[in-house]
Protein backbone atom coordinates (compact mmCIF):
# COMPACT_ATOMS: atom_id res chain seq x y z
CA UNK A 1 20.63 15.05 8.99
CA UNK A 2 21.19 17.68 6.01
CA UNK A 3 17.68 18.65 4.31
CA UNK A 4 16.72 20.09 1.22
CA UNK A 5 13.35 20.82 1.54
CA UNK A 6 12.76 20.45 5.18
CA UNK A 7 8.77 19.67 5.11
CA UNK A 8 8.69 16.84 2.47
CA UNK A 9 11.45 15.19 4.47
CA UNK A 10 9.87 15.79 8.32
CA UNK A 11 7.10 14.21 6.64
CA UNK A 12 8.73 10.99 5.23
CA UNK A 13 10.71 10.49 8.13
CA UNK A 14 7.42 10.61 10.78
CA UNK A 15 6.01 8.05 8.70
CA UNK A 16 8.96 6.23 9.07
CA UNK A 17 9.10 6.60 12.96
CA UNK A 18 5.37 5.74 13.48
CA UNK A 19 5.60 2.54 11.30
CA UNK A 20 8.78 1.72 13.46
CA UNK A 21 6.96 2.72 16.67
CA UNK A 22 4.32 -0.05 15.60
CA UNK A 23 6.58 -2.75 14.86
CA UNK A 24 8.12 -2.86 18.52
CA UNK A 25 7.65 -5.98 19.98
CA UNK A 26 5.69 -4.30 23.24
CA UNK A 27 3.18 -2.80 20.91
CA UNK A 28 2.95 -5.80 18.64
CA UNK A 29 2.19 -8.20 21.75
CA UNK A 30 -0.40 -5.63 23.42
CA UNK A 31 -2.43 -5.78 19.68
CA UNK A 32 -2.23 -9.66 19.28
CA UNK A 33 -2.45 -11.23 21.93
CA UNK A 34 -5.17 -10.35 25.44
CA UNK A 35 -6.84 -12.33 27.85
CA UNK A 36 -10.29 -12.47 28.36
CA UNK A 37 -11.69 -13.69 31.37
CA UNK A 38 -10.23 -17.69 31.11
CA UNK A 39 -9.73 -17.09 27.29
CA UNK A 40 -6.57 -16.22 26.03
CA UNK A 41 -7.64 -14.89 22.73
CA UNK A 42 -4.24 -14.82 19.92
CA UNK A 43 -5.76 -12.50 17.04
CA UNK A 44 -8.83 -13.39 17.37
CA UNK A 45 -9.02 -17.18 17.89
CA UNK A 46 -10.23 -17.76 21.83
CA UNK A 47 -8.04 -20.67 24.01
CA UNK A 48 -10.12 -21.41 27.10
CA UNK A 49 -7.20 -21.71 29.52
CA UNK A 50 -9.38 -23.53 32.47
CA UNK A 51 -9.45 -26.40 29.74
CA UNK A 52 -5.66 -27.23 30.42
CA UNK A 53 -3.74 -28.50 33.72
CA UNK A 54 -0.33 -26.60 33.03
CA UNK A 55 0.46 -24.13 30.90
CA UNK A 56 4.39 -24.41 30.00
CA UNK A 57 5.91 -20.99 27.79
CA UNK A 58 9.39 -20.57 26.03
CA UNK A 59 10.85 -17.68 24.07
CA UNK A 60 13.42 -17.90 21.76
CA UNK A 61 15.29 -14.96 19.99
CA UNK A 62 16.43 -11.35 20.42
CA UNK A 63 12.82 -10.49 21.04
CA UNK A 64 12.23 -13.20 23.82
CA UNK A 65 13.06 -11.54 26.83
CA UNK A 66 10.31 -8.98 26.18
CA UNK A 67 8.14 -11.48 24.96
CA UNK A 68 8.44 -13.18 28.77
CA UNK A 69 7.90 -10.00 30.52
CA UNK A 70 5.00 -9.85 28.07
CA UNK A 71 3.06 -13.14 29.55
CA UNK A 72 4.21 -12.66 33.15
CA UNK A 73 2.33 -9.71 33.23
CA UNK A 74 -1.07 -11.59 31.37
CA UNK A 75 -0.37 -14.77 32.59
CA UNK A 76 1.42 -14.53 36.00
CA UNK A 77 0.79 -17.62 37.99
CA UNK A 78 -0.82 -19.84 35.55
CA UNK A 79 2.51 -20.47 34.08
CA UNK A 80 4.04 -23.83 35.29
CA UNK A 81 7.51 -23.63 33.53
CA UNK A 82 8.83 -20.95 31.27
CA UNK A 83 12.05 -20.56 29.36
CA UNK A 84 13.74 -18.25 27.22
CA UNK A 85 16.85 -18.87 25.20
CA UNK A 86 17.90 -14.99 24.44
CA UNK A 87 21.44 -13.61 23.12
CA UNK A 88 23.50 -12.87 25.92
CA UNK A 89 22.19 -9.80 27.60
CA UNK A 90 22.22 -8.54 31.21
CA UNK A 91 18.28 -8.96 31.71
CA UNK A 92 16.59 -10.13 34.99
CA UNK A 93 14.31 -13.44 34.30
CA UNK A 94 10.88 -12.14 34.40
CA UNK A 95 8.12 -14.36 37.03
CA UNK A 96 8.98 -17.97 36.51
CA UNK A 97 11.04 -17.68 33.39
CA UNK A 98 14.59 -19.06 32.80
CA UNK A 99 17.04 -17.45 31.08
CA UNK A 100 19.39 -19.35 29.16
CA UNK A 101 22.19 -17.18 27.06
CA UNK A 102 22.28 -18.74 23.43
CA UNK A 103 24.90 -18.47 20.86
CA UNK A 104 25.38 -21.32 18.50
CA UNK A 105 24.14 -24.90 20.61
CA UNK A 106 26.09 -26.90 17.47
CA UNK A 107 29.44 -25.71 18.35
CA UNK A 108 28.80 -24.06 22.07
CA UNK A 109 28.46 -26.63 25.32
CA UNK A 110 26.65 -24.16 26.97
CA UNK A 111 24.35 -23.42 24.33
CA UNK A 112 23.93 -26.99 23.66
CA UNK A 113 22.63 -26.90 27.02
CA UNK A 114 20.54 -24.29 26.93
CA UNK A 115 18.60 -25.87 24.04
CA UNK A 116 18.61 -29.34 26.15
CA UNK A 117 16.90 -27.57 29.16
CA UNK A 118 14.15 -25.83 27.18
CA UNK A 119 13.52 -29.35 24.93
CA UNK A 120 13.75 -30.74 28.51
CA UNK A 121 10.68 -28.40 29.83
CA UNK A 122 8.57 -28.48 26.71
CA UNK A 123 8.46 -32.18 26.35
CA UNK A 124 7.83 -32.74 29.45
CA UNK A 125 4.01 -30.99 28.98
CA UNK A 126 1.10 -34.01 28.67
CA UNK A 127 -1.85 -34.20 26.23
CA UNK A 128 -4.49 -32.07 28.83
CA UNK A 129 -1.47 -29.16 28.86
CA UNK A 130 -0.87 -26.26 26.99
CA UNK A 131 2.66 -24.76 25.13
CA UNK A 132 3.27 -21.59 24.30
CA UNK A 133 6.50 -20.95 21.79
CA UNK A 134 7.67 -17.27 20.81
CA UNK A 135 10.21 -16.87 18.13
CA UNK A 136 12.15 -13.88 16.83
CA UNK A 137 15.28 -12.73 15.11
CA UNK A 138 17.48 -15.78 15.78
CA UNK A 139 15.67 -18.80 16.14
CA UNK A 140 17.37 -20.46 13.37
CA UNK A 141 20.55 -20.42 15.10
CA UNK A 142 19.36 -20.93 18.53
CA UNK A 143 16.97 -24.12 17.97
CA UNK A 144 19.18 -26.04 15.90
CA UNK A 145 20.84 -29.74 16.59
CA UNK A 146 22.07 -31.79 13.66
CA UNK A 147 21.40 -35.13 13.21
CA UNK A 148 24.23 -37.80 15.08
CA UNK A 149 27.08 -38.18 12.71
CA UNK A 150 26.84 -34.85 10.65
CA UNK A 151 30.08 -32.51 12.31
CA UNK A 152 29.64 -28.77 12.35
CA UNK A 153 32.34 -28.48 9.92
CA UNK A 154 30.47 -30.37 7.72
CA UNK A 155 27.41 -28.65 7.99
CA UNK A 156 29.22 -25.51 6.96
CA UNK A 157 31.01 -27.21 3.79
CA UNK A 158 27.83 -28.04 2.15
CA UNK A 159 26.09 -24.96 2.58
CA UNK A 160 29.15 -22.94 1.12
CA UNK A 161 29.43 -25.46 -1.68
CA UNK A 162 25.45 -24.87 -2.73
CA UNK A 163 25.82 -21.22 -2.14
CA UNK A 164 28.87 -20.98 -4.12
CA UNK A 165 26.96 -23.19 -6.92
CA UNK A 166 24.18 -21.06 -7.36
CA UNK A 167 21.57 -23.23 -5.54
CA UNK A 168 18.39 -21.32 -4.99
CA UNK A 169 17.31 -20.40 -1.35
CA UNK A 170 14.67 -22.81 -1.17
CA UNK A 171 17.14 -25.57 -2.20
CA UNK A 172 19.33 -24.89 0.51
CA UNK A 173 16.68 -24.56 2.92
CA UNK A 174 15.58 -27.84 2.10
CA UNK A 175 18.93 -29.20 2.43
CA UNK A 176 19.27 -27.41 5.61
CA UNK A 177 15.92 -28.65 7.26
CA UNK A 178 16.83 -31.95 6.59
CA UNK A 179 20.42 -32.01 8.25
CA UNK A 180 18.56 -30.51 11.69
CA UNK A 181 16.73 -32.55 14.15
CA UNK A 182 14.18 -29.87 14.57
CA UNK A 183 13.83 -28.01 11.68
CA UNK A 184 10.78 -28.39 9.22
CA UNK A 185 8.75 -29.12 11.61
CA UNK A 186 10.23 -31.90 13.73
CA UNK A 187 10.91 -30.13 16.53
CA UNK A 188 6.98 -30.70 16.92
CA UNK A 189 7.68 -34.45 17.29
CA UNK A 190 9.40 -33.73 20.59
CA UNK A 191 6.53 -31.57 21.89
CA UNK A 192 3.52 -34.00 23.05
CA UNK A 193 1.39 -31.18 24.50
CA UNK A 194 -2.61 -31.22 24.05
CA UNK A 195 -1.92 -27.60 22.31
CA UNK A 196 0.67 -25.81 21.05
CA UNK A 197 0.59 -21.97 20.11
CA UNK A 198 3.48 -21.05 18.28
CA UNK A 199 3.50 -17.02 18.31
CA UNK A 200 5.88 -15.69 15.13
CA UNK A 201 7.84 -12.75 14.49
CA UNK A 202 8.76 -13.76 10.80
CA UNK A 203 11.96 -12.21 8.99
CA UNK A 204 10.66 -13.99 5.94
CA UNK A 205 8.94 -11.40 3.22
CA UNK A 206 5.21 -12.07 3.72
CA UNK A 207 5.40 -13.97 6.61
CA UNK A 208 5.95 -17.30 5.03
CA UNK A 209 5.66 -19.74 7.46
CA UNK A 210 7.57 -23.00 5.68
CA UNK A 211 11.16 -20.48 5.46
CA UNK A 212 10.43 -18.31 8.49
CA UNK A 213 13.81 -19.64 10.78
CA UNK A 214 13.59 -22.59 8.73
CA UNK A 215 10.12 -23.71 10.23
CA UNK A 216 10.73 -25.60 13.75
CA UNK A 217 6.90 -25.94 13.89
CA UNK A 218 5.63 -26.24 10.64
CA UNK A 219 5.41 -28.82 8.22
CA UNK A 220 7.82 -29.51 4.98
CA UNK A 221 6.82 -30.90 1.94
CA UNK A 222 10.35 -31.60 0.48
CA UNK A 223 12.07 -34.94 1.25
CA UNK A 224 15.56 -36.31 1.25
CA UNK A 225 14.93 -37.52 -2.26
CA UNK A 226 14.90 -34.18 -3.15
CA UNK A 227 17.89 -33.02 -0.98
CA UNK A 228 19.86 -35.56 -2.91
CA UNK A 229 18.29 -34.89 -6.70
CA UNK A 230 19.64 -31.32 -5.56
CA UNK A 231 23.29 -31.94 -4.53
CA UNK A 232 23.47 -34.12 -7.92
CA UNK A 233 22.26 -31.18 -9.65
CA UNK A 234 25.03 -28.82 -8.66
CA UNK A 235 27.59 -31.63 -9.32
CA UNK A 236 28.49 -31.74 -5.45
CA UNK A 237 28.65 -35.87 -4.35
CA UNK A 238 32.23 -35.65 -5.39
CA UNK A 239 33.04 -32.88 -3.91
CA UNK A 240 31.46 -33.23 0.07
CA UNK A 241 32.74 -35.68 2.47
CA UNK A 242 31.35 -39.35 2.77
CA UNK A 243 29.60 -39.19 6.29
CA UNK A 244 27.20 -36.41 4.28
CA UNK A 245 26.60 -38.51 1.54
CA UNK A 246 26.27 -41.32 3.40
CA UNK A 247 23.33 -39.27 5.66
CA UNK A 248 21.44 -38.64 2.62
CA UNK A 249 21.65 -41.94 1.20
CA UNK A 250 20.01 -43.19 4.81
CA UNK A 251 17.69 -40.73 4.57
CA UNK A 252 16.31 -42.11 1.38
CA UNK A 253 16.22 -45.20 2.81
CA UNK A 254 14.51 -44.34 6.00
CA UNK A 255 17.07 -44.80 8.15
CA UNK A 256 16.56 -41.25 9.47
CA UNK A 257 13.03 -39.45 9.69
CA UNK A 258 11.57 -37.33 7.32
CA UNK A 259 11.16 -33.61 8.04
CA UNK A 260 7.25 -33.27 9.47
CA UNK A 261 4.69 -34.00 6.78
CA UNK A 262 1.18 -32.04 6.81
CA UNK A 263 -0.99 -35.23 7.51
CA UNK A 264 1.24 -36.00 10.54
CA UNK A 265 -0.89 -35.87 14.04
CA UNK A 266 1.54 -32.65 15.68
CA UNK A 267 0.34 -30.62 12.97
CA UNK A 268 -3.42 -30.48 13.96
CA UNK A 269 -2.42 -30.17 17.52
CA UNK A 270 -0.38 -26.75 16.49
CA UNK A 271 -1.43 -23.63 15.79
CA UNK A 272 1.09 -21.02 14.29
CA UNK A 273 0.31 -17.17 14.29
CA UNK A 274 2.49 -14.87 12.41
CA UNK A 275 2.37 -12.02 14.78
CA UNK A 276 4.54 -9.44 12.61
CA UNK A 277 6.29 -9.61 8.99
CA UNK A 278 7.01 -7.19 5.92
CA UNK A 279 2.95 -7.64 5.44
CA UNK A 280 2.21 -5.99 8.49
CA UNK A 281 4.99 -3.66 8.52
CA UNK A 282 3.39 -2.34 4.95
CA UNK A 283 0.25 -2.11 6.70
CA UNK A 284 1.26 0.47 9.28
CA UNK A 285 3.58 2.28 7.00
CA UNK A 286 0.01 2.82 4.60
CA UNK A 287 -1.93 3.90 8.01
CA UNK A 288 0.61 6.35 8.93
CA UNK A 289 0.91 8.37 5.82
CA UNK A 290 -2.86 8.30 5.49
CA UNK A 291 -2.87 9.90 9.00
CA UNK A 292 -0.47 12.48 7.41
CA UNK A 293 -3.25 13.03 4.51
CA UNK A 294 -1.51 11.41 1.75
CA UNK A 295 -2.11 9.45 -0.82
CA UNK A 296 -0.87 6.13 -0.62
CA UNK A 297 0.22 2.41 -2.11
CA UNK A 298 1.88 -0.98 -0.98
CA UNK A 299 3.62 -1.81 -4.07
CA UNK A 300 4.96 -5.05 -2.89
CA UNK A 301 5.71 -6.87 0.38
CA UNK A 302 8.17 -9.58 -1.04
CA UNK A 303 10.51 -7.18 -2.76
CA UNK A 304 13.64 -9.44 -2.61
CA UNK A 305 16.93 -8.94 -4.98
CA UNK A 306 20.13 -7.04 -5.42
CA UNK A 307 20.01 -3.66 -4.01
CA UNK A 308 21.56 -2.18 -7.19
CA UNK A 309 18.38 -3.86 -9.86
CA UNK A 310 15.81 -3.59 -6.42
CA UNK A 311 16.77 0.68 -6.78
CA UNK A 312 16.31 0.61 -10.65
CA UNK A 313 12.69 -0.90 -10.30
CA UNK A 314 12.26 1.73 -7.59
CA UNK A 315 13.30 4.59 -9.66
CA UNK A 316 11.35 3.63 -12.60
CA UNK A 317 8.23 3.26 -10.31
CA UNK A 318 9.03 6.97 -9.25
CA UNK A 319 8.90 7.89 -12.71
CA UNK A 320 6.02 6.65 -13.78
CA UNK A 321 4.05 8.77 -10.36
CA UNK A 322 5.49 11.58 -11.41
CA UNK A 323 4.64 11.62 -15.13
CA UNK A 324 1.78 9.69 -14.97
CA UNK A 325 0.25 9.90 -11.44
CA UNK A 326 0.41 6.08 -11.45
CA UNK A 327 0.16 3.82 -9.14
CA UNK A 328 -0.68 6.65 -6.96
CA UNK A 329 -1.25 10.70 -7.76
CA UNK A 330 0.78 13.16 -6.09
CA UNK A 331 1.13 14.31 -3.67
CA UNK A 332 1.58 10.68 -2.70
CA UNK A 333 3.61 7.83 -0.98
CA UNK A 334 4.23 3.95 -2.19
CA UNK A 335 5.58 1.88 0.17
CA UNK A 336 7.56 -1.08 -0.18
CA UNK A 337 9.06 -3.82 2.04
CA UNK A 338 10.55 -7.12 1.67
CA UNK A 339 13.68 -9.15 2.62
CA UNK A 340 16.08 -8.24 5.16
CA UNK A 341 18.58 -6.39 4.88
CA UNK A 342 22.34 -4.16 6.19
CA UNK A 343 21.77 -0.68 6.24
CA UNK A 344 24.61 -0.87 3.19
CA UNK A 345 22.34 -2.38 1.70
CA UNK A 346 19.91 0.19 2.34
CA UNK A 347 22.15 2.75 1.24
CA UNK A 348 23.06 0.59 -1.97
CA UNK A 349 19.38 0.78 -3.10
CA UNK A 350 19.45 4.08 -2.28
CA UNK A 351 21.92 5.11 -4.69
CA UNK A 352 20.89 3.35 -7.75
CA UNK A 353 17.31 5.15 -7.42
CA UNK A 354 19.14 8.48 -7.31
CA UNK A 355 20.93 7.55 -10.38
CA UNK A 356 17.09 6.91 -12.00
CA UNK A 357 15.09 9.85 -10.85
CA UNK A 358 18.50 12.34 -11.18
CA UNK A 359 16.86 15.86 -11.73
CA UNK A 360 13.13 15.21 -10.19
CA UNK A 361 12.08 17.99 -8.03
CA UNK A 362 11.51 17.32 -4.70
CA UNK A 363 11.03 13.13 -4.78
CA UNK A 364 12.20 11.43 -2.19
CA UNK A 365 13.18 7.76 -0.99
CA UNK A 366 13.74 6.74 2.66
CA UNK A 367 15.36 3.46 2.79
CA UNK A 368 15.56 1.72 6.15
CA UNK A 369 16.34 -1.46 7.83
CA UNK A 370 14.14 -2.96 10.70
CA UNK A 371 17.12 -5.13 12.59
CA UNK A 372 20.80 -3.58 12.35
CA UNK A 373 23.74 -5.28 12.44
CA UNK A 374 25.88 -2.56 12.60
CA UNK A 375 25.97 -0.73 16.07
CA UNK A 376 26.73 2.82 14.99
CA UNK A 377 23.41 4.69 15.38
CA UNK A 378 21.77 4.62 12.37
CA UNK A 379 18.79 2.90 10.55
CA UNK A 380 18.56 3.73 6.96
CA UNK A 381 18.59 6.95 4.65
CA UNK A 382 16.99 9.79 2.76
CA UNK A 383 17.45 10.73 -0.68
CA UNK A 384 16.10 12.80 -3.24
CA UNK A 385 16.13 13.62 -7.58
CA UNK A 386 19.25 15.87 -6.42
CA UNK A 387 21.75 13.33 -4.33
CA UNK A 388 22.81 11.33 -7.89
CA UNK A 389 24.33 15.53 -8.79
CA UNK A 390 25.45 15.77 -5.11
CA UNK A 391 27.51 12.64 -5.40
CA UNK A 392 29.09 13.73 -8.42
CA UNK A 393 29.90 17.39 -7.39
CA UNK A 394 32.13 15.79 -4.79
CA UNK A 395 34.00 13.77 -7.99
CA UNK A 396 32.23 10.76 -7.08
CA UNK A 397 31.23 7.80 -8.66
CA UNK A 398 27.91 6.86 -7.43
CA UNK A 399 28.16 3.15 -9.44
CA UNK A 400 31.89 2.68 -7.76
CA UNK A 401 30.91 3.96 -4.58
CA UNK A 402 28.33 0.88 -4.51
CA UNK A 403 30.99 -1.27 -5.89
CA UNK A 404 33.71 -0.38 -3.82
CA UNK A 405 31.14 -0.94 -0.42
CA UNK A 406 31.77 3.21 0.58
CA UNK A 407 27.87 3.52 0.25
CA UNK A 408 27.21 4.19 4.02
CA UNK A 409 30.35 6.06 5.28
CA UNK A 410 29.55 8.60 2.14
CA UNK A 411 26.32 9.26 3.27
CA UNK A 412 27.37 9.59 6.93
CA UNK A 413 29.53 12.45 5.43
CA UNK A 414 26.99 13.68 3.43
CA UNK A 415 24.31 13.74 6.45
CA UNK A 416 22.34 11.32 4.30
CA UNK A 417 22.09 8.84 7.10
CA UNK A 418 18.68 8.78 9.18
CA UNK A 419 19.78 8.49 13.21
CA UNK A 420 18.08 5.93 15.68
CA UNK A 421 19.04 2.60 16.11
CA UNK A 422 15.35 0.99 17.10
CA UNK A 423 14.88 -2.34 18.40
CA UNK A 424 15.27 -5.93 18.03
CA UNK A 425 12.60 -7.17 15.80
CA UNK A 426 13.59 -7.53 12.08
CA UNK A 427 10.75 -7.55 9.99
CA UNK A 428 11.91 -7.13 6.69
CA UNK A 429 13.50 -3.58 4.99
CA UNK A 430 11.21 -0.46 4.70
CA UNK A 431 11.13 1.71 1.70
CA UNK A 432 8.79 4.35 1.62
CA UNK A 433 9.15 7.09 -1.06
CA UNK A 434 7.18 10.51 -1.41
CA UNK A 435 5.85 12.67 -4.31
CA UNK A 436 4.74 15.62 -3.65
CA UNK A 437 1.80 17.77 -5.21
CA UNK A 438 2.93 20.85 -7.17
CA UNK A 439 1.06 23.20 -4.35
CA UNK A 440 1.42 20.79 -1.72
């Protein structure tokens, strides 16, 4: 890429690449989870493995093939079953793993079955065994079958409808646990191991464990009271078809279960560890710039909002370093991380803090994205108090060039664009922005 000042920005970027470097599944594994002696210990918290007769493990997600090569290698012959449901992927099953290639098991036969088989393996684990569940970047789509009666199609109507009505993302979550068979928890109710350790890679800021992939092993408090008190909110029983009002209307009347409740007996059976999320990912971006001698801040770990209002805040922030050597004194990094995100979106955000530090000598923002979608290379961007003056010296609009979705081919052109497509965990979006000293 194109620099300015080529120090300040090798600097930012190998903070960037460390923090990265941590987040790979491999290295996230190796810190969480070791075996001592008959103990395998999950952060901490000791599981005498000579207490169990079988030990069953399944992985589900982009991350899951690594997660299997992971416990073959600690495990090896303890395991009695293992699964994996992973996007299709030319990988060799690790030890005594299956591989089952998941796209979508509501609308796909053989995905359908691929869910079936691993149900079929868990469930069949007794009250003296032990489970192990992984799940990553697309266990929300892989682990999902809707309740009898409710067609795919119609699944897909109602969503639109509360996303077009402004429903919140907790409302449709709600909604959406309570259409699944194994979301909010119930996917627990199948499971009648002695012990289950779910393992987490959460795409949820924070780590929140009730909306990380819409919680297949952990409990919900809503109910489909609720669901309902929500459609009528958003004046939708007119507009869906019957067969979904007519499931809700069951539902209230107990004609289908409830998503898992916290006093119910799976829950004190499970234990769920959140191995990786924007929390940690803040963590190891604060480590790294301390090992590069800087002072440094987590601002937030939750930020979540529109990339154009999410860049304002961030400029403003900026500001107030640089004139007031708040929250942190130059020379100096905050860091920031929160919701996922497209690396337009990235480059959005970008853009509307150039427009709000315009002028600022040597301050920078990289803006990244932990999980791409796009498959061209790149993982997020670097700009600085001069790009805003860059943009327009070219005649361009920064504000259209958001508008008009031209954000990330203009900074390709521009040599904005940070290269290295990473790996498969998404852990949230990584902002990490540097002030310098005057004689640093």
């Amino acid at each position: 890429m194109q620099t300015n000042n080529g120090k300040d920005e090798e600097q930012l970027i190998a903070i960037f690449r460390k923090t990265m470097f941590m987040s790979r599944v491999e290295h996230i594994l190796e810190r969480n989870i070791v075996m001592e002696g008959e103990c395998l210990s999950v952060q901490g918290e000791s599981f005498p493995l000579n207490s169990f007769e079988r030990i069953f493990v399944a992985g589900v997600g982009t991350c899951a093939h690594p997660f299997g090569v992971f416990m073959d290698k600690i495990l090896g012959n303890r395991i009695a079953q293992g699964i994996l449901l992973i996007p299709p992927e030319r990988v060799s099953p690790p030890g005594k793993f299956q591989l089952r290639e998941v796209t979508s098991p509501v609308v796909d036969p053989g995905s359908k079955k691929g869910l079936k088989d691993l149900l079929f393996i868990l469930g069949s684990a007794g009250e003296k065994d032990l489970v192990i569940l992984f799940l990553s970047k697309g266990t929300a789509e892989m682990l999902e079958e809707l309740h009898p009666g409710i067609s795919f199609n119609d699944y897909s109507l109602l969503i639109k409808k509360l996303q077009s009505s402004g429903a919140g993302r907790d409302e449709i979550a709600s909604v959406r646990k309570h259409l699944s068979t194994l979301k909010g928890g119930q996917m627990l109710r199948k499971l009648k191991a002695g012990k289950i350790i779910t393992l987490i890679l959460s795409d949820e800021p924070g780590g929140d464990l009730s909306g990380t992939f819409l919680a297949p092993t952990f409990y919900d408090t809503t109910t489909f009271q609720y669901c309902r008190k929500i459609l009528i909110k958003y004046n939708l029983p007119l507009k869906l078809p019957s067969p979904l009002l007519h499931f809700f209307d069951e539902g209230i009347r107990k004609k289908f279960p409830e998503t898992l409740k916290p006093n119910e007996p799976p829950v004190s059976r499970t234990y769920n560890f959140v191995l990786y999320s924007s929390t940690f990912m803040a963590s190891d971006a604060l480590e790294s710039a301390e090992e590069n001698g800087l002072s440094s801040f987590v601002l937030t770990t939750h930020l979540n909002g529109e990339p154009y209002y999410s860049g304002q805040f961030m400029g403003n922030i900026l500001k107030d370093v640089c004139k007031y050597g708040t929250p942190v004194e130059p020379p100096g990094v905050f860091i920031t991380t929160g919701k996922s995100g497209s690396l337009r979106e990235c480059c959005d955000l970008a853009i509307s803090t150039a427009l709000e530090i315009r002028g600022m000598e040597r301050t920078y923002l990289l803006s990244a994205a932990s999980f791409l979608y796009e498959d061209d290379g790149f993982s997020g961007c670097l700009i600085s108090g001069k790009t805003a003056d860059e943009m327009e010296q070219k005649g361009l609009d920064p504000i259209q060039v958001i508008t008009t979705g031209k954000s990330v081919e203009l900074f390709r052109e521009m040599g904005y664009l940070i290269p290295g497509k990473f790996h498969p965990n998404d852990c949230g979006n990584l902002y990490i922005t540097l002030v310098p000293g005057k004689n640093s």
